[in-house]
Protein backbone atom coordinates (compact mmCIF):
# COMPACT_ATOMS: atom_id res chain seq x y z
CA UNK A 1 103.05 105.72 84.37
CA UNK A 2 105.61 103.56 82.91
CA UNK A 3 108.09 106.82 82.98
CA UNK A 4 106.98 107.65 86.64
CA UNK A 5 107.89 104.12 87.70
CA UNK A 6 111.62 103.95 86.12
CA UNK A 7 112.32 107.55 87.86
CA UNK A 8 110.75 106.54 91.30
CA UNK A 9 112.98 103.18 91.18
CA UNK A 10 116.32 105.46 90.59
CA UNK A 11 115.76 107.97 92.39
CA UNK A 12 113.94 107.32 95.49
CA UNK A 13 113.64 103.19 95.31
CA UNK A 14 111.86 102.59 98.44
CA UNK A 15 109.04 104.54 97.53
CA UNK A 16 105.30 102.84 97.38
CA UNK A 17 102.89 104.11 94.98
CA UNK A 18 98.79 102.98 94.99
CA UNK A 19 97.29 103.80 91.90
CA UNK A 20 93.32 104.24 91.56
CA UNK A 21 91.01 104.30 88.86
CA UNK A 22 88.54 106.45 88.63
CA UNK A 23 85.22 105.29 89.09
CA UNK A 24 81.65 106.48 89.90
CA UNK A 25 82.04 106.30 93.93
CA UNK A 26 85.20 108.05 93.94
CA UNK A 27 84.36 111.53 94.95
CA UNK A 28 88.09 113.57 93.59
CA UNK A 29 87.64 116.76 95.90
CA UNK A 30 86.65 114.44 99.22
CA UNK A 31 89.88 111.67 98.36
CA UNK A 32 92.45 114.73 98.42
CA UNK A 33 91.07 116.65 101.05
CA UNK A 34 90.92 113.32 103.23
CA UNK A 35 94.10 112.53 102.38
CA UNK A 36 92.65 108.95 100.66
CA UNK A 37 94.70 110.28 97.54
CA UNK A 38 97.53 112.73 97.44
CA UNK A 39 97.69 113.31 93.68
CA UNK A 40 94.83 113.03 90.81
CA UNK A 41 95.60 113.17 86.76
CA UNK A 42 92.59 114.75 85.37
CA UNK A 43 91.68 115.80 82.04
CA UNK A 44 88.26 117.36 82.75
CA UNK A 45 87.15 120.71 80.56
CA UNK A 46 86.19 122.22 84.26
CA UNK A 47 88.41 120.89 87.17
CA UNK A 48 87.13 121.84 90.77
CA UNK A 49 88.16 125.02 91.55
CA UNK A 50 88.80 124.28 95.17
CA UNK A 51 91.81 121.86 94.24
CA UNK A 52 95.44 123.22 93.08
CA UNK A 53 96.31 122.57 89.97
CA UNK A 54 99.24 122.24 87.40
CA UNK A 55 98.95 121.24 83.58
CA UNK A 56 100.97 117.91 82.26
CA UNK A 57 99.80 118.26 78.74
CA UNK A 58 97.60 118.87 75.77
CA UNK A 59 97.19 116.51 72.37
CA UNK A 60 94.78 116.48 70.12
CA UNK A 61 92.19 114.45 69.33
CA UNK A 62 91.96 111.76 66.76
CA UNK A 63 90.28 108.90 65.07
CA UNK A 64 91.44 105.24 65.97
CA UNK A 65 90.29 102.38 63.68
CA UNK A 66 91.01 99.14 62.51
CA UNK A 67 93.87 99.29 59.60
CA UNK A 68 91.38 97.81 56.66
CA UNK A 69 88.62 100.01 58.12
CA UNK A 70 86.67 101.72 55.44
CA UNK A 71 87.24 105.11 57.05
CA UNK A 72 90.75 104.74 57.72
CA UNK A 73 91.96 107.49 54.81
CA UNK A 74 89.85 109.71 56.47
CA UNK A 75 86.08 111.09 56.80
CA UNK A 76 83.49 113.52 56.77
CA UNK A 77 81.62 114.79 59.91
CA UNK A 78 78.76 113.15 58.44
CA UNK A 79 80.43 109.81 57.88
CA UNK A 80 82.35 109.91 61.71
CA UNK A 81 78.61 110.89 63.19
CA UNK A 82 77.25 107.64 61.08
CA UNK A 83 79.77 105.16 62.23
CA UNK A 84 79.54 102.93 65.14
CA UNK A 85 81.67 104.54 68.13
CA UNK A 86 83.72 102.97 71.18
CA UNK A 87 83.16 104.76 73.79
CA UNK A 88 84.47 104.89 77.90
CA UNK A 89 82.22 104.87 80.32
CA UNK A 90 82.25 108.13 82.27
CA UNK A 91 83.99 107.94 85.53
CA UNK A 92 81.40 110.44 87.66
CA UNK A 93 78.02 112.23 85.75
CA UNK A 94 79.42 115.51 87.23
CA UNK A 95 82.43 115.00 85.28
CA UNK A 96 81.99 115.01 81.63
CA UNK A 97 84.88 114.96 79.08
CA UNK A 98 86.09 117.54 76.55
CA UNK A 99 84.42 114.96 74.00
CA UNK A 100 80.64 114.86 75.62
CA UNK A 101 80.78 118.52 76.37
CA UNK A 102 81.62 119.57 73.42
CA UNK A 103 79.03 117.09 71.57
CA UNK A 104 76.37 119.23 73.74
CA UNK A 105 77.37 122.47 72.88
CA UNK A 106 77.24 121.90 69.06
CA UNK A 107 74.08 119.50 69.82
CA UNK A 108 75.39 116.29 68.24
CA UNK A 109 75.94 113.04 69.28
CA UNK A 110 78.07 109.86 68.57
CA UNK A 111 76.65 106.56 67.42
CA UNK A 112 77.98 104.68 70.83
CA UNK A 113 77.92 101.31 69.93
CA UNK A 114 80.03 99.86 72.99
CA UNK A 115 80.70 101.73 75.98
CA UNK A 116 84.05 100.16 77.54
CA UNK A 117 85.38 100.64 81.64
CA UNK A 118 88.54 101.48 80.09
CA UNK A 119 90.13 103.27 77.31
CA UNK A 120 92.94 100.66 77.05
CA UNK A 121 90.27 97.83 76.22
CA UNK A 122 88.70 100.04 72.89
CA UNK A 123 91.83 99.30 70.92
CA UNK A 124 91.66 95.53 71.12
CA UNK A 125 88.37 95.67 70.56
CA UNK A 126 88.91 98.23 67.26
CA UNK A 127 91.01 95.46 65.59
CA UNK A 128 88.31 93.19 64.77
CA UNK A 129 85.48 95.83 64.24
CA UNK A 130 84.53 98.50 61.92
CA UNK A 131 83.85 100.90 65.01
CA UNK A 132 85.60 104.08 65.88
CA UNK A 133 87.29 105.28 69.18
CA UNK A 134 88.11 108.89 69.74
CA UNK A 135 90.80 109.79 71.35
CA UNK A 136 94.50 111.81 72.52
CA UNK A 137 96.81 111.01 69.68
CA UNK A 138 99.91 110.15 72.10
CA UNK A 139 97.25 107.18 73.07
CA UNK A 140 96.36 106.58 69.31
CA UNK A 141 100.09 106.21 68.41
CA UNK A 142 101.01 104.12 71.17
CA UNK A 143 98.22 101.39 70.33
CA UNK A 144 98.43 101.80 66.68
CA UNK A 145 102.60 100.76 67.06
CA UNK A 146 101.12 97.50 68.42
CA UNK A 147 97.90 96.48 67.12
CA UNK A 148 96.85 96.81 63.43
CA UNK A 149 95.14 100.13 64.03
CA UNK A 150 95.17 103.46 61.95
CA UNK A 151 94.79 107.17 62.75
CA UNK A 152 93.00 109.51 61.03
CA UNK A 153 92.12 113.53 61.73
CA UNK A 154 88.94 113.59 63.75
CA UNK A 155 86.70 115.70 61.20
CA UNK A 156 84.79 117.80 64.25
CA UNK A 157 86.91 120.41 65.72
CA UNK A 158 87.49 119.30 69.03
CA UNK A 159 89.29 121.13 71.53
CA UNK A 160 92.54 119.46 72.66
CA UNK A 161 92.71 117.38 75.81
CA UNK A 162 94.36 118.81 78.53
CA UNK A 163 95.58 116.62 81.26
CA UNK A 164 97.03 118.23 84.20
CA UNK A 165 97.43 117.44 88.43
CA UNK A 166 95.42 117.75 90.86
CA UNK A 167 95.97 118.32 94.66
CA UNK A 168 94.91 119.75 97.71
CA UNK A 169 96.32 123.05 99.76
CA UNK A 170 97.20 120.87 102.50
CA UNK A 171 99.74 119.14 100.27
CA UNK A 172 100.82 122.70 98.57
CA UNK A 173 104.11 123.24 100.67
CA UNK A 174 104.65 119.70 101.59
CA UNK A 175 108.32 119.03 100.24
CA UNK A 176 108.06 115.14 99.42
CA UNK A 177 104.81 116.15 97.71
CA UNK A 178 106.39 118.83 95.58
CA UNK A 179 108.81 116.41 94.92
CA UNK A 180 106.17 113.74 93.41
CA UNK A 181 104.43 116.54 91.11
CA UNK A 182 108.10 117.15 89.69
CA UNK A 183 108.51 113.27 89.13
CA UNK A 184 105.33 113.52 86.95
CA UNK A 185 105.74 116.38 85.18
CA UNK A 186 109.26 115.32 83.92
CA UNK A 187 107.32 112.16 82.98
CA UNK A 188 104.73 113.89 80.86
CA UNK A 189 107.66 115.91 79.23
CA UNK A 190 108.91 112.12 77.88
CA UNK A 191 105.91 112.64 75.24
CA UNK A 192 107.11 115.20 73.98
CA UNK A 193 103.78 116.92 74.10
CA UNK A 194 103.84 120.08 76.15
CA UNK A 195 100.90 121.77 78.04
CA UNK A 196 102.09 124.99 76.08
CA UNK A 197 100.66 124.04 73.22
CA UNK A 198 97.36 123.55 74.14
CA UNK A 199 94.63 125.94 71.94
């Protein structure tokens, strides 16, 4: 977002952005067909079909811990099952993440010790705790470069997480529209994580 920002303040100053959360009343599909939202960054396994599309890109997921956490060298599925687990609320029950859904295919499930509104609260949390957070590394890295946090490999094969747009037809062939999806695709590409690489 921080990316998005700098380039709308060169290049088109007296633009005004709204962001949103996500949240439980906030129907994705209804918001960009009523024009309530013109873009949505999703990272759902299954996006609606009904909405356009366009991928902004795909990192794997990792462990984040405290730095002096036991685990921090790395673990067994057995041991990351075990552990106590930050975890974010889900935004919408119809919406569940590449995490949860792919918990219920191989029929496991985490040890969620604290459920959080928001992924950026886990990592202050982590600091002081001996619980885990899963999570994209790009997010891991950028914590762990501030707080005293450590990554390890996740030990369950997770699929990456894909993030991508999301939009509706009436915006398709709108030009200052187009223009906004280019703005945050060049932004994602300031990761240097591309949507190519996803598995």
């Amino acid at each position: 977002l921080a990316e998005v920002v700098g380039i709308l303040r060169r290049e088109a100053p007296n633009t005004r952005v709204t962001v949103f959360p996500l949240g439980n009343d906030l129907r994705v599909a209804d918001a960009l067909s009523e024009s309530t939202l013109d873009l949505v960054i999703g990272n759902w396994p299954e996006p609606p079909e009904n909405l356009h599309t366009a991928p902004l890109l795909a990192d794997d997921l990792v462990c984040l811990m405290a730095k002096d956490h036991p685990l921090a060298g790395g673990m067994t599925a057995e041991q990351y099952f075990e552990a106590g687990h930050i975890v974010p609320l889900p935004f919408a029950s119809a919406h569940r993440g590449v995490i949860d859904q792919h918990l219920s295919r191989i029929k496991a499930t985490r040890n969620a010790m604290i459920t959080v509104p928001f992924f950026s609260m886990a990592p202050h949390i982590l600091a002081n705790t001996d619980l885990i957070f899963t999570i994209s590394r790009h997010f891991a890295e950028y914590y762990s470069n501030h707080l005293p946090l450590s990554i390890c490999d996740c030990p369950v094969d997770y699929p990456k997480m894909e993030f991508y747009l999301l939009w509706h037809a009436r915006s398709q062939r709108d030009d200052a529209h187009k223009w906004l999806r280019n703005v945050l695709t060049r932004a994602s590409q300031k990761l240097n994580i591309s949507p190519g690489d996803a598995g």
